[in-house]
PDB file of N, CA and C in Angstrom:
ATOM      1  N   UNK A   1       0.817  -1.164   0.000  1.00  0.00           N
ATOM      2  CA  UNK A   1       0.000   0.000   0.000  1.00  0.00           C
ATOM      3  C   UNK A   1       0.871   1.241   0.000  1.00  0.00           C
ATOM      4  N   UNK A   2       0.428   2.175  -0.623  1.00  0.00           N
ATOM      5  CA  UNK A   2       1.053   3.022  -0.573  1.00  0.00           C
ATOM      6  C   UNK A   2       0.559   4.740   0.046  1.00  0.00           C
ATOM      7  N   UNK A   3       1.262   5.201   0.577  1.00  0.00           N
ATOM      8  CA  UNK A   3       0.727   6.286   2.078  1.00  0.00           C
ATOM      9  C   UNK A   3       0.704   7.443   0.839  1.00  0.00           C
ATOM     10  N   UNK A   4      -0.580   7.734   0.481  1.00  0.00           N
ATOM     11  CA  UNK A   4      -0.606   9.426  -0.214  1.00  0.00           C
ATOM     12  C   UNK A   4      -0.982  10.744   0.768  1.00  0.00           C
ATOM     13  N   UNK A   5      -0.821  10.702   1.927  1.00  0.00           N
ATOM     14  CA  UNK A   5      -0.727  12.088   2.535  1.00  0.00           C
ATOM     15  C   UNK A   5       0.915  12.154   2.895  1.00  0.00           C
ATOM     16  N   UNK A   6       1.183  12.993   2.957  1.00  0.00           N
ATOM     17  CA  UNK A   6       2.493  13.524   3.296  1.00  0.00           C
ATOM     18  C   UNK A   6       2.636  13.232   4.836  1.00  0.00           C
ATOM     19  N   UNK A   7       3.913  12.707   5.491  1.00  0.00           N
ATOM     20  CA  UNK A   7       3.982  13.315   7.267  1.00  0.00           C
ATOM     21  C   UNK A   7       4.042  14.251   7.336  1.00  0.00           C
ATOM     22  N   UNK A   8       3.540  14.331   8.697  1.00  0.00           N
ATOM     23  CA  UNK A   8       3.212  16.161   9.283  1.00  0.00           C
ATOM     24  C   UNK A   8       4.276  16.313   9.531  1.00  0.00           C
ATOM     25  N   UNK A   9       4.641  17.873   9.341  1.00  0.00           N
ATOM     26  CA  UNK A   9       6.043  18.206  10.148  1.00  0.00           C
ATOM     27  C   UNK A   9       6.163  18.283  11.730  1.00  0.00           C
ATOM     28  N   UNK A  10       7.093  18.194  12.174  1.00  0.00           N
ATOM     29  CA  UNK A  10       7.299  18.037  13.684  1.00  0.00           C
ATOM     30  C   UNK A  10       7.521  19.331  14.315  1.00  0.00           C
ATOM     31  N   UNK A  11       8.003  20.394  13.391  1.00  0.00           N
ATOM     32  CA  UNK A  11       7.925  21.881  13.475  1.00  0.00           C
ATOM     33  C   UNK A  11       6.596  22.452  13.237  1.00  0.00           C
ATOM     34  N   UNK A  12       6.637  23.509  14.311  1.00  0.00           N
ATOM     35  CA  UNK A  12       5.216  24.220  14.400  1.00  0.00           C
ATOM     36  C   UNK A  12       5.340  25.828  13.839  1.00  0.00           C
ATOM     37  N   UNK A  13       4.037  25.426  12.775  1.00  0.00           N
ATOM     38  CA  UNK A  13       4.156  27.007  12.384  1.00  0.00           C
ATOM     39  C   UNK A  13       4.323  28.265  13.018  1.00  0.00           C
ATOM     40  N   UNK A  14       4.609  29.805  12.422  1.00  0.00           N
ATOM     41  CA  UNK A  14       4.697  30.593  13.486  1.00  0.00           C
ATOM     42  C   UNK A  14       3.481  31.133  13.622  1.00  0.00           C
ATOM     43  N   UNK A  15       2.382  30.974  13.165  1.00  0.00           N
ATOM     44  CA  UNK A  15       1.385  31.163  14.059  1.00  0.00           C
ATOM     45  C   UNK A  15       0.719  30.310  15.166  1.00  0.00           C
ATOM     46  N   UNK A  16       1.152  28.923  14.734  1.00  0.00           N
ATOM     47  CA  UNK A  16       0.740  28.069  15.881  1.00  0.00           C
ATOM     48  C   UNK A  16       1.454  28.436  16.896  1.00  0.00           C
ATOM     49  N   UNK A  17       2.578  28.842  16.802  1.00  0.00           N
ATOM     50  CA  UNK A  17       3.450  29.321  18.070  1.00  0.00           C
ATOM     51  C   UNK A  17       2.777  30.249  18.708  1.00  0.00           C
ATOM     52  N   UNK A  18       2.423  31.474  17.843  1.00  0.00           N
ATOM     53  CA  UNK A  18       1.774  32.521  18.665  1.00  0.00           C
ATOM     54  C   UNK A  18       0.777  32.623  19.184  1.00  0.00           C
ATOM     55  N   UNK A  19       0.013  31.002  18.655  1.00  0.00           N
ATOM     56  CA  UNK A  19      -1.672  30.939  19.391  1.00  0.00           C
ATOM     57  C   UNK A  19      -0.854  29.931  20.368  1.00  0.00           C
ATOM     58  N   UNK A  20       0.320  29.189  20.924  1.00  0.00           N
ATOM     59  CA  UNK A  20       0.081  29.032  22.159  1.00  0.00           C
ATOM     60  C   UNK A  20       0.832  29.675  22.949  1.00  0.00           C
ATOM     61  N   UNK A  21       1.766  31.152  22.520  1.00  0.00           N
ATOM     62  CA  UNK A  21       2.471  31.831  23.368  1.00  0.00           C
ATOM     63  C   UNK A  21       1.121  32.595  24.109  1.00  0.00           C
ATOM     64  N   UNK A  22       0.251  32.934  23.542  1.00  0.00           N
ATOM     65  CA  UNK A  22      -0.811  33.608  23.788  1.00  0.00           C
ATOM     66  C   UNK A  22      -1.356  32.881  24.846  1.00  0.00           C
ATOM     67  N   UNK A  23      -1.612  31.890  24.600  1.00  0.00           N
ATOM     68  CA  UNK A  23      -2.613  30.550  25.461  1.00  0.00           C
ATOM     69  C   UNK A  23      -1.876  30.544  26.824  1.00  0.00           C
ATOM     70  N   UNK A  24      -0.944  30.507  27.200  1.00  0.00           N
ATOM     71  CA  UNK A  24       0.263  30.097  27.971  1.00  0.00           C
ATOM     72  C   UNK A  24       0.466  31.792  28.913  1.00  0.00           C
ATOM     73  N   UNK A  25       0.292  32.920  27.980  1.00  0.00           N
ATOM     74  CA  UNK A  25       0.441  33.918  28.931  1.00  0.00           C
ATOM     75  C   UNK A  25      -0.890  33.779  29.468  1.00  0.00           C
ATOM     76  N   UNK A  26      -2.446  33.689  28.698  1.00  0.00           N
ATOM     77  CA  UNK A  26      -3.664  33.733  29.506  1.00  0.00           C
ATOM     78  C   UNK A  26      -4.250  32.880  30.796  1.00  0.00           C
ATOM     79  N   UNK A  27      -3.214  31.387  30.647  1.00  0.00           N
ATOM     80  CA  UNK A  27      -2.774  30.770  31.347  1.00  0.00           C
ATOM     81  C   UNK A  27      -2.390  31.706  32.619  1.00  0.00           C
ATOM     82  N   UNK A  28      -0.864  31.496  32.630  1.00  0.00           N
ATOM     83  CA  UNK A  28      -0.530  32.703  33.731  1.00  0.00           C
ATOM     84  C   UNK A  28      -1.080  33.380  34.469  1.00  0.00           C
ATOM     85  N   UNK A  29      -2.226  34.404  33.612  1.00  0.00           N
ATOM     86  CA  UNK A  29      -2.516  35.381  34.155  1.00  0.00           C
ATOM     87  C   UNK A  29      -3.618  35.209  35.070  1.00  0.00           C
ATOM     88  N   UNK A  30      -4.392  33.975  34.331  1.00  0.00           N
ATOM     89  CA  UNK A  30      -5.816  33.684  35.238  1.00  0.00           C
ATOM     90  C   UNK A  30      -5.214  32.616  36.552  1.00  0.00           C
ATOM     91  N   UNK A  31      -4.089  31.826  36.435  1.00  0.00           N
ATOM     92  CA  UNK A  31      -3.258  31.167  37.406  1.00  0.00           C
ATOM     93  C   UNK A  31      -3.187  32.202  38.745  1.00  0.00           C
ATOM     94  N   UNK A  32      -2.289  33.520  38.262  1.00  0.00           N
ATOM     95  CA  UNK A  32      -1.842  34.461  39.188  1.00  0.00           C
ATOM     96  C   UNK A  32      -3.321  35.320  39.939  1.00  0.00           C
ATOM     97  N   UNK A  33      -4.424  35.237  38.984  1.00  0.00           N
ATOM     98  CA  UNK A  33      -5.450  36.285  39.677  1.00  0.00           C
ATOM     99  C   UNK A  33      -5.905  35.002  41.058  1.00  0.00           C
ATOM    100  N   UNK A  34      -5.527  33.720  40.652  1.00  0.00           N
ATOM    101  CA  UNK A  34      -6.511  32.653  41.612  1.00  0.00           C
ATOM    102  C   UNK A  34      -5.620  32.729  42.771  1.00  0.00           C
ATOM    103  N   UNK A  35      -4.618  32.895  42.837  1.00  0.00           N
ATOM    104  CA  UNK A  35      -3.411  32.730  43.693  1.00  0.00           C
ATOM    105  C   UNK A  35      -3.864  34.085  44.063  1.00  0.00           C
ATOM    106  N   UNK A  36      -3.878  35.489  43.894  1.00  0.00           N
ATOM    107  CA  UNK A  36      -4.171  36.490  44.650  1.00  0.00           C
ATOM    108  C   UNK A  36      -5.193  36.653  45.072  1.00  0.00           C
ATOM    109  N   UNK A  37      -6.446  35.364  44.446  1.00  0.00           N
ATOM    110  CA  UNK A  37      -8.111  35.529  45.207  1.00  0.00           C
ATOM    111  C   UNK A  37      -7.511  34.535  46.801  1.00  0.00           C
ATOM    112  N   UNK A  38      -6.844  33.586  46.525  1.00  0.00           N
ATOM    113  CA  UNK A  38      -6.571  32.632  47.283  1.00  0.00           C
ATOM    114  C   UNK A  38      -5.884  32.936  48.838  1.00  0.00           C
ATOM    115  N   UNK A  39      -4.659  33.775  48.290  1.00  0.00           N
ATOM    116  CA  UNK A  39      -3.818  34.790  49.231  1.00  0.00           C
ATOM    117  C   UNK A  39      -5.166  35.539  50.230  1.00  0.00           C
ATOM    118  N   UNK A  40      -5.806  36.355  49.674  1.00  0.00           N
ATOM    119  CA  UNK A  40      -7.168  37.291  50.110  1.00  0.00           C
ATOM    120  C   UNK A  40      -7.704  36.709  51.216  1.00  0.00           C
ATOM    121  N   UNK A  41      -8.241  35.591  50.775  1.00  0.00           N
ATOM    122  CA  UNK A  41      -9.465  34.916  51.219  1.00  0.00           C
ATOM    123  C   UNK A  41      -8.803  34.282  52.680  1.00  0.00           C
ATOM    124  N   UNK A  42      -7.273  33.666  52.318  1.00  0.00           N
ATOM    125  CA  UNK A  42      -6.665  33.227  53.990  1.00  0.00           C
ATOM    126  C   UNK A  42      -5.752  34.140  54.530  1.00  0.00           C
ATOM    127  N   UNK A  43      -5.473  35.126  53.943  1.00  0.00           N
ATOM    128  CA  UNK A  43      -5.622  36.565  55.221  1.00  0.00           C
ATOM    129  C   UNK A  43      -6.696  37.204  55.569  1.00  0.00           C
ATOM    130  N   UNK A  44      -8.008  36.812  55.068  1.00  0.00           N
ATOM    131  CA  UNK A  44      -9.627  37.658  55.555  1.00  0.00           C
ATOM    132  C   UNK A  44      -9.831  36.114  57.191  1.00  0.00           C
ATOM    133  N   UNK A  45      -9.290  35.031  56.583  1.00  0.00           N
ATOM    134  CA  UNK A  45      -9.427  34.007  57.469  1.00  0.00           C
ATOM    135  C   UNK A  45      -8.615  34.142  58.788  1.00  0.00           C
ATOM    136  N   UNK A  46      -7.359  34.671  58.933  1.00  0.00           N
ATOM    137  CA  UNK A  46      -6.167  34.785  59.718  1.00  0.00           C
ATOM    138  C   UNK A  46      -6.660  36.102  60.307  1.00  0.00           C
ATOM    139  N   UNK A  47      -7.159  37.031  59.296  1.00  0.00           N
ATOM    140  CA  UNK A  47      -7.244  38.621  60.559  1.00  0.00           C
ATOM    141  C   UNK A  47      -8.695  37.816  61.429  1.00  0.00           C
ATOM    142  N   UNK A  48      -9.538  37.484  60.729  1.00  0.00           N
ATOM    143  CA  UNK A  48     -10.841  37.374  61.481  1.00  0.00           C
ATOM    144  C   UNK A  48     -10.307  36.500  62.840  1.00  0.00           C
ATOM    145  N   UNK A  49      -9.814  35.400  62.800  1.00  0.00           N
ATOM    146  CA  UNK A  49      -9.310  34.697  63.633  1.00  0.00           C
ATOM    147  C   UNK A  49      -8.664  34.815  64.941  1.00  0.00           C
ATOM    148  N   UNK A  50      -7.640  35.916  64.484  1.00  0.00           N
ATOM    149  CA  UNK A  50      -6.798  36.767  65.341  1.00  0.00           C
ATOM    150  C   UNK A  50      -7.913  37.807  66.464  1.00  0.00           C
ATOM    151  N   UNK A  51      -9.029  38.051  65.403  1.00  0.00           N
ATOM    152  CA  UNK A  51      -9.665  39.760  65.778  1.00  0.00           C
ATOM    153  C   UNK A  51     -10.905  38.908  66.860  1.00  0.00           C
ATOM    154  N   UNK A  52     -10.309  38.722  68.001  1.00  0.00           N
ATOM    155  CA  UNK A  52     -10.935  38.448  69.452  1.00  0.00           C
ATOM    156  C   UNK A  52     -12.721  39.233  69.775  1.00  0.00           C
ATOM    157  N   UNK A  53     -12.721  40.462  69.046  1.00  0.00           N
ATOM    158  CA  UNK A  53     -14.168  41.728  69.234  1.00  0.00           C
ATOM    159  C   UNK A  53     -14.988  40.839  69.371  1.00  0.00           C
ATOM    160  N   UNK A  54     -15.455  39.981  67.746  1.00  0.00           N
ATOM    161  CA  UNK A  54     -16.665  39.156  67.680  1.00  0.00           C
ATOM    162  C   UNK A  54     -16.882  38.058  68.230  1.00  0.00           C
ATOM    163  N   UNK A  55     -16.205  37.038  68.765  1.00  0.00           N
ATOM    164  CA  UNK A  55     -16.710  36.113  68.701  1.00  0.00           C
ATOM    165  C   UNK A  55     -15.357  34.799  69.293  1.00  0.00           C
ATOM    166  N   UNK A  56     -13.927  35.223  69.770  1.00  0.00           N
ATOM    167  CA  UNK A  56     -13.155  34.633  69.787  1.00  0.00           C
ATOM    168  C   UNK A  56     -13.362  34.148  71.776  1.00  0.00           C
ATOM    169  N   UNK A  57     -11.980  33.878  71.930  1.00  0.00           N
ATOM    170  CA  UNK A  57     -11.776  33.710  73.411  1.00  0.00           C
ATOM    171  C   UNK A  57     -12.545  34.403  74.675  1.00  0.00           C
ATOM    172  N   UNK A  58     -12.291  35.666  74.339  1.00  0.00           N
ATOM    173  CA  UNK A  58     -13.218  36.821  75.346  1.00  0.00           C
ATOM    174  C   UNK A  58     -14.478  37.240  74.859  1.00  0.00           C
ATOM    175  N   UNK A  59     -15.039  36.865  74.120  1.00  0.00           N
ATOM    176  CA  UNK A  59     -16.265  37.133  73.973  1.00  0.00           C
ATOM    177  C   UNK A  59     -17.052  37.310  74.927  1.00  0.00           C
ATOM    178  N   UNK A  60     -17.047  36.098  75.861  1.00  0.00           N
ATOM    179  CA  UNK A  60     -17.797  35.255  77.129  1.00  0.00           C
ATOM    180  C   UNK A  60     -17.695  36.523  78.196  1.00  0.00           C
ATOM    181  N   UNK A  61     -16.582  36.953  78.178  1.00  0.00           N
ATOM    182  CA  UNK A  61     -16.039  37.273  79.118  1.00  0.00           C
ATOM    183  C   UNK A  61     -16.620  38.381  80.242  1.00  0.00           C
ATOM    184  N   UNK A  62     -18.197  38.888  79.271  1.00  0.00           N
ATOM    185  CA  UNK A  62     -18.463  40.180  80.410  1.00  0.00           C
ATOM    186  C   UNK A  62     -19.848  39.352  80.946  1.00  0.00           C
ATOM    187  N   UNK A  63     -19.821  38.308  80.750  1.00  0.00           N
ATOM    188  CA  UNK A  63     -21.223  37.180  81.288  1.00  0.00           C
ATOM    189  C   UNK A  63     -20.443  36.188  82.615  1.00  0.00           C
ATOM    190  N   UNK A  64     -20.437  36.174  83.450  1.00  0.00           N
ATOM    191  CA  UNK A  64     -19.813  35.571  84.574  1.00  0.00           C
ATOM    192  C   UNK A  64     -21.615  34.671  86.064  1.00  0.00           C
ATOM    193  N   UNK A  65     -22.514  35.034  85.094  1.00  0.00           N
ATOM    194  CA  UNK A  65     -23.576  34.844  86.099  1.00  0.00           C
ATOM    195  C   UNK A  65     -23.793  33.376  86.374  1.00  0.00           C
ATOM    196  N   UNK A  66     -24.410  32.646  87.192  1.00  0.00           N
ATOM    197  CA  UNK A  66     -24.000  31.116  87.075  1.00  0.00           C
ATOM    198  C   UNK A  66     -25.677  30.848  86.992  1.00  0.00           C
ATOM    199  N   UNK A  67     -26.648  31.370  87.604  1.00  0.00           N
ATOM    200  CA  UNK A  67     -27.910  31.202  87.397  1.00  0.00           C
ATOM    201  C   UNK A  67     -28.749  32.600  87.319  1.00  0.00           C
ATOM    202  N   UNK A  68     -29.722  32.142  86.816  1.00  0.00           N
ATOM    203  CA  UNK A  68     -31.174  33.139  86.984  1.00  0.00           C
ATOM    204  C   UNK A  68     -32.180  32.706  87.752  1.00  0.00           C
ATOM    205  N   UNK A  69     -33.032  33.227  88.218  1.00  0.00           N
ATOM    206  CA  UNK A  69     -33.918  32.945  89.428  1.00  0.00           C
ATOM    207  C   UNK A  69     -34.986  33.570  88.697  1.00  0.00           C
ATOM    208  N   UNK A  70     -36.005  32.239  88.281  1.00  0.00           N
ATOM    209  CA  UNK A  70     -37.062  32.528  87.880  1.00  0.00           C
ATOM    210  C   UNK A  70     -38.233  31.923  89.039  1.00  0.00           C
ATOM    211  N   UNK A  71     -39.683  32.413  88.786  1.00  0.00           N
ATOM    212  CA  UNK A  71     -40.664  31.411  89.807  1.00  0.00           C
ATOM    213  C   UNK A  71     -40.632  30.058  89.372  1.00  0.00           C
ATOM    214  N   UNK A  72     -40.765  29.438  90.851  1.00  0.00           N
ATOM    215  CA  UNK A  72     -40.975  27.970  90.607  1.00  0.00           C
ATOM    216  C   UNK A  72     -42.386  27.787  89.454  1.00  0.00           C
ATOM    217  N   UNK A  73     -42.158  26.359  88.693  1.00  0.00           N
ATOM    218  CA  UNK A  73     -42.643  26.416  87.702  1.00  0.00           C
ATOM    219  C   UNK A  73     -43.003  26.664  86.513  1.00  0.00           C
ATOM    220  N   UNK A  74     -42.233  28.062  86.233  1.00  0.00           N
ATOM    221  CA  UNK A  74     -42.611  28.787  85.069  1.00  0.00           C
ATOM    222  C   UNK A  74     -41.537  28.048  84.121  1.00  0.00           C
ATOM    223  N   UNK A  75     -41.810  28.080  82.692  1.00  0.00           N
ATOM    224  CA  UNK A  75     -41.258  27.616  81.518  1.00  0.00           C
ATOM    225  C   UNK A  75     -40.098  28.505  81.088  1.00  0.00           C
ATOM    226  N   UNK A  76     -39.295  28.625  80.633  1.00  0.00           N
ATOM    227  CA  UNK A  76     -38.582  29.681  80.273  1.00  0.00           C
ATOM    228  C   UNK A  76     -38.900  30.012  78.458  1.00  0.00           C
ATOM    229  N   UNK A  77     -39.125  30.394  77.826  1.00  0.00           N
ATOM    230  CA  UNK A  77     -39.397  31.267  76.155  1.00  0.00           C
ATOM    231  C   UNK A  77     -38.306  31.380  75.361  1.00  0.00           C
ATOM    232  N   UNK A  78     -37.633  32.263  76.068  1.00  0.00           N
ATOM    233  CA  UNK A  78     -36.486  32.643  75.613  1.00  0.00           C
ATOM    234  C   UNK A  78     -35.323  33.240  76.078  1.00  0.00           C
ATOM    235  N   UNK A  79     -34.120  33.083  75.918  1.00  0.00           N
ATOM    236  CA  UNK A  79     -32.839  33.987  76.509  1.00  0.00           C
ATOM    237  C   UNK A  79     -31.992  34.436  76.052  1.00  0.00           C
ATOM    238  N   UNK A  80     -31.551  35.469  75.700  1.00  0.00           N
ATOM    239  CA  UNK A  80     -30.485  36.370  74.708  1.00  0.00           C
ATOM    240  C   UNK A  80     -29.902  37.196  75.888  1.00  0.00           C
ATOM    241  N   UNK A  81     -28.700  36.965  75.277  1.00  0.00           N
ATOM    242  CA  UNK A  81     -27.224  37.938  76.226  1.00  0.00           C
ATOM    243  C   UNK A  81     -26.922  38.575  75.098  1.00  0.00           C
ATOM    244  N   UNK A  82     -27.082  39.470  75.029  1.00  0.00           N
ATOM    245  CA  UNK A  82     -26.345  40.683  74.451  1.00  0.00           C
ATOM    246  C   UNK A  82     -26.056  42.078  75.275  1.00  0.00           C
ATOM    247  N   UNK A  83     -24.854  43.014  75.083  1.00  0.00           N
ATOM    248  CA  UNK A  83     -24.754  44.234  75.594  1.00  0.00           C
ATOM    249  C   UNK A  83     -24.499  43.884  77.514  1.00  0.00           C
ATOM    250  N   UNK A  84     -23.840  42.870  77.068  1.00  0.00           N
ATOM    251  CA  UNK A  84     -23.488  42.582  79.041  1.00  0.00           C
ATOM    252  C   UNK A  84     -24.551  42.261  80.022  1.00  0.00           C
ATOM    253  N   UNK A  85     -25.998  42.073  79.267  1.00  0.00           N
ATOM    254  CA  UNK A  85     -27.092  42.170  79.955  1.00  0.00           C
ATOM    255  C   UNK A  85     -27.826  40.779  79.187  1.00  0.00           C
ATOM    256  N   UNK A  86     -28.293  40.009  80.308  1.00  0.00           N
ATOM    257  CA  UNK A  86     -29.422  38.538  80.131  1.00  0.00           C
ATOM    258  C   UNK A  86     -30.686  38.862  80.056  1.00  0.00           C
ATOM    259  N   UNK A  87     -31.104  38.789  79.028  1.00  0.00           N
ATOM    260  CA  UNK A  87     -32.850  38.947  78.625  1.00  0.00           C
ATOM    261  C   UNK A  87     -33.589  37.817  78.805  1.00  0.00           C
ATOM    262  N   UNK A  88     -34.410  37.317  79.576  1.00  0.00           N
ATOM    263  CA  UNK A  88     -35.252  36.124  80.178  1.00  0.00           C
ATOM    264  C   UNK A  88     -36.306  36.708  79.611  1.00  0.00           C
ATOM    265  N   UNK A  89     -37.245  35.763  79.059  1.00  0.00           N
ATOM    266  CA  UNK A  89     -38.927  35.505  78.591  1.00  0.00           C
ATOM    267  C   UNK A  89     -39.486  34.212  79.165  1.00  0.00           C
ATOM    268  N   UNK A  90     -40.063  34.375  80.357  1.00  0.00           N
ATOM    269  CA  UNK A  90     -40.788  33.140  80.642  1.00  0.00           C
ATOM    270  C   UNK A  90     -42.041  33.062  80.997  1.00  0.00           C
ATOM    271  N   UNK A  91     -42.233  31.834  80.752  1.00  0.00           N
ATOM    272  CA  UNK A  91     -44.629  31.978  80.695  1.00  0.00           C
ATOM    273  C   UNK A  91     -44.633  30.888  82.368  1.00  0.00           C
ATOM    274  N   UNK A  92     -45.374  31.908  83.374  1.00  0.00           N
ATOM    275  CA  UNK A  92     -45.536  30.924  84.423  1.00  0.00           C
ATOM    276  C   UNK A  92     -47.300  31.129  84.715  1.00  0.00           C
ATOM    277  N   UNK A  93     -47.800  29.805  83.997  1.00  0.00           N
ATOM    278  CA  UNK A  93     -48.844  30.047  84.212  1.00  0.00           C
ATOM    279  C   UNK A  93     -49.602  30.751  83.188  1.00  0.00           C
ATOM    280  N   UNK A  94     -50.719  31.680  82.957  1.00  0.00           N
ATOM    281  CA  UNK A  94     -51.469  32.666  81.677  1.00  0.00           C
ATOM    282  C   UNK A  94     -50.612  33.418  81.664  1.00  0.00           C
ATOM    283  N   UNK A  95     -49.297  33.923  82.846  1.00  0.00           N
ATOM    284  CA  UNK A  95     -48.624  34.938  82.691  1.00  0.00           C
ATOM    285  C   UNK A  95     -47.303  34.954  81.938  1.00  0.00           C
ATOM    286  N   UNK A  96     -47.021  35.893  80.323  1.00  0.00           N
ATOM    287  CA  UNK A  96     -45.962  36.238  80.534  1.00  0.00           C
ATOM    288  C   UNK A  96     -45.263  36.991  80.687  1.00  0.00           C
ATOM    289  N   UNK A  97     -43.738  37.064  81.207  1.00  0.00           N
ATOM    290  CA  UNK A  97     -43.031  38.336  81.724  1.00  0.00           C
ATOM    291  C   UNK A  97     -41.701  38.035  81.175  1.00  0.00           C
ATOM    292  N   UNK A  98     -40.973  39.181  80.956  1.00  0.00           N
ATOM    293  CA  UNK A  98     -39.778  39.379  80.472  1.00  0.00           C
ATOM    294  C   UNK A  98     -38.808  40.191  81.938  1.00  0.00           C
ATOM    295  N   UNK A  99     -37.698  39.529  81.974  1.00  0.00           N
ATOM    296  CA  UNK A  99     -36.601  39.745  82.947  1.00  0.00           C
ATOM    297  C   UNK A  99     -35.254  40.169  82.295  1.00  0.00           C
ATOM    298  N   UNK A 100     -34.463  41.465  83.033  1.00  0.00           N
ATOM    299  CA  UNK A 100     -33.588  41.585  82.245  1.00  0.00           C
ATOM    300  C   UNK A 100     -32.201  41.841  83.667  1.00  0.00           C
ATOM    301  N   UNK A 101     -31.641  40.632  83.141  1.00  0.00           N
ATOM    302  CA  UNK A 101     -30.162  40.711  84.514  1.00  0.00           C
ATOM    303  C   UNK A 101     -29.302  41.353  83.893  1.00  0.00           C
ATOM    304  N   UNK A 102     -28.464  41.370  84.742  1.00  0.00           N
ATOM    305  CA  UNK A 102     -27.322  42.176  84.629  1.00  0.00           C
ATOM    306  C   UNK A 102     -26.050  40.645  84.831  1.00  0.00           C
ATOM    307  N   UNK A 103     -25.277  40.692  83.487  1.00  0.00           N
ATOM    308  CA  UNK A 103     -24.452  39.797  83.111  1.00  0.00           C
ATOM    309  C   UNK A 103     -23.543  39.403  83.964  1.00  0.00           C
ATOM    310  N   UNK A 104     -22.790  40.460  84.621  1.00  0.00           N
ATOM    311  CA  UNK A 104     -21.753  40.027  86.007  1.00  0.00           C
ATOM    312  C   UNK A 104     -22.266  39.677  87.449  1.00  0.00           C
ATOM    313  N   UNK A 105     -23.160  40.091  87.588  1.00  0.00           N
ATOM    314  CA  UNK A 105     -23.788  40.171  88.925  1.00  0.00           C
ATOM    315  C   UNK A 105     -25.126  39.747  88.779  1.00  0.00           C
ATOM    316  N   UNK A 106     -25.988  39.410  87.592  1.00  0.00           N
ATOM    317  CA  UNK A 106     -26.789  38.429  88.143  1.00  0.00           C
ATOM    318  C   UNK A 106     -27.946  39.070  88.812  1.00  0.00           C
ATOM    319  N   UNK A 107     -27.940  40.316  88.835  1.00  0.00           N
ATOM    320  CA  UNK A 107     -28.934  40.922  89.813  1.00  0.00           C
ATOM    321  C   UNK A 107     -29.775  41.302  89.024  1.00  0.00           C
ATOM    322  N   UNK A 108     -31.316  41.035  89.030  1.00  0.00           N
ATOM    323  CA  UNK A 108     -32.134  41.364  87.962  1.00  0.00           C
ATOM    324  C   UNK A 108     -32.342  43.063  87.919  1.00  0.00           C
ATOM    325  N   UNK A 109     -32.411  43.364  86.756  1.00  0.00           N
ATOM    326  CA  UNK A 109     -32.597  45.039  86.504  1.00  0.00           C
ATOM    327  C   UNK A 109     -34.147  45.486  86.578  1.00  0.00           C
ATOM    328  N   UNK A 110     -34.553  44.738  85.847  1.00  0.00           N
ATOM    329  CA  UNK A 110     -36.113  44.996  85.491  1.00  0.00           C
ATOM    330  C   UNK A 110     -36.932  43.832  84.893  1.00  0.00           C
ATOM    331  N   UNK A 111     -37.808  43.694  85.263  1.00  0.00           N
ATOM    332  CA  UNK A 111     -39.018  42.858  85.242  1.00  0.00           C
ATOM    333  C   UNK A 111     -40.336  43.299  84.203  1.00  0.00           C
ATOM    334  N   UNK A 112     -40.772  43.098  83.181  1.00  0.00           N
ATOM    335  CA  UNK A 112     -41.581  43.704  82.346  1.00  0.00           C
ATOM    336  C   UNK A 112     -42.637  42.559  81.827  1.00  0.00           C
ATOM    337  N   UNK A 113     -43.535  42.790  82.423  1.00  0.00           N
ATOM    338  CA  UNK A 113     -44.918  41.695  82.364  1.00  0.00           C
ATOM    339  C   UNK A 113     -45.401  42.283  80.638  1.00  0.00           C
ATOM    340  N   UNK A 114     -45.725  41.137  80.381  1.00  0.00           N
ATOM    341  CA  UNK A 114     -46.093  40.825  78.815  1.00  0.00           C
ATOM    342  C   UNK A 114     -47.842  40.883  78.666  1.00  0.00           C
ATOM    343  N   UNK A 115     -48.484  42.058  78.195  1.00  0.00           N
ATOM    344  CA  UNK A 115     -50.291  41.812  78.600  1.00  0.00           C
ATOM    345  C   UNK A 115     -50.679  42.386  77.219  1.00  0.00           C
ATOM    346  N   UNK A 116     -51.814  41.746  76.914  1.00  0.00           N
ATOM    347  CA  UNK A 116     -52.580  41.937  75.574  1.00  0.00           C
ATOM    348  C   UNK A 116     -53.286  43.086  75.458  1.00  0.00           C
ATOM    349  N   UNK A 117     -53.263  43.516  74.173  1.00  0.00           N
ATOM    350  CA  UNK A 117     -54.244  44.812  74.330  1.00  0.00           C
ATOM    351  C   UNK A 117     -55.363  44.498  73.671  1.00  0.00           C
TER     352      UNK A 117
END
């Protein structure tokens, strides 16, 4: 048998060159933007980590109360600590009332009964 196409050359034209010098820098460039999204994203991870304000080690730290003293029986609703201060919602009975301590000391501030209008 006899082969009627020619072998390909093993040399690459110079435009094939320049469509993959091209390819090869766009390469690069989208390589380097992922590496600087990448860099970003685990120093946004490392400051947050470090930055104790929200949510780290001391967070806890201005809440020291060990209980609340509600009436015997009553259910408790709900409880949110925010602003150094314990917000209690509890139903004792048809009644409900909202309690608001004081985070270090535990000593209730105010008492605010919950009534329908």
């Amino acid at each position: 048998m006899t082969d009627t196409q020619p072998n390909p050359p093993n040399e690459l034209t110079p435009e094939a060159r320049a469509i993959i010098a091209r390819a090869r820098k766009s390469f690069m460039v989208t390589m380097g933007l992922l590496l600087v999204g990448f860099l970003a994203i685990g120093g946004a991870l490392i400051y947050r980590s470090a930055n104790t304000g929200g949510g780290g080690a001391g967070a806890g730290a201005e809440y020291v109360i060990a209980s609340l003293k509600i009436p015997p029986g009553a259910e408790v609703v709900s409880a949110v600590a925010a602003d150094g201060k314990v917000t209690l919602t509890y139903k004792s009975g048809l009644m409900t009332s909202v309690r608001i301590f004081d985070g270090k000391t535990g000593e209730m501030i105010r008492e605010i009964p919950v009534v329908s209008e």
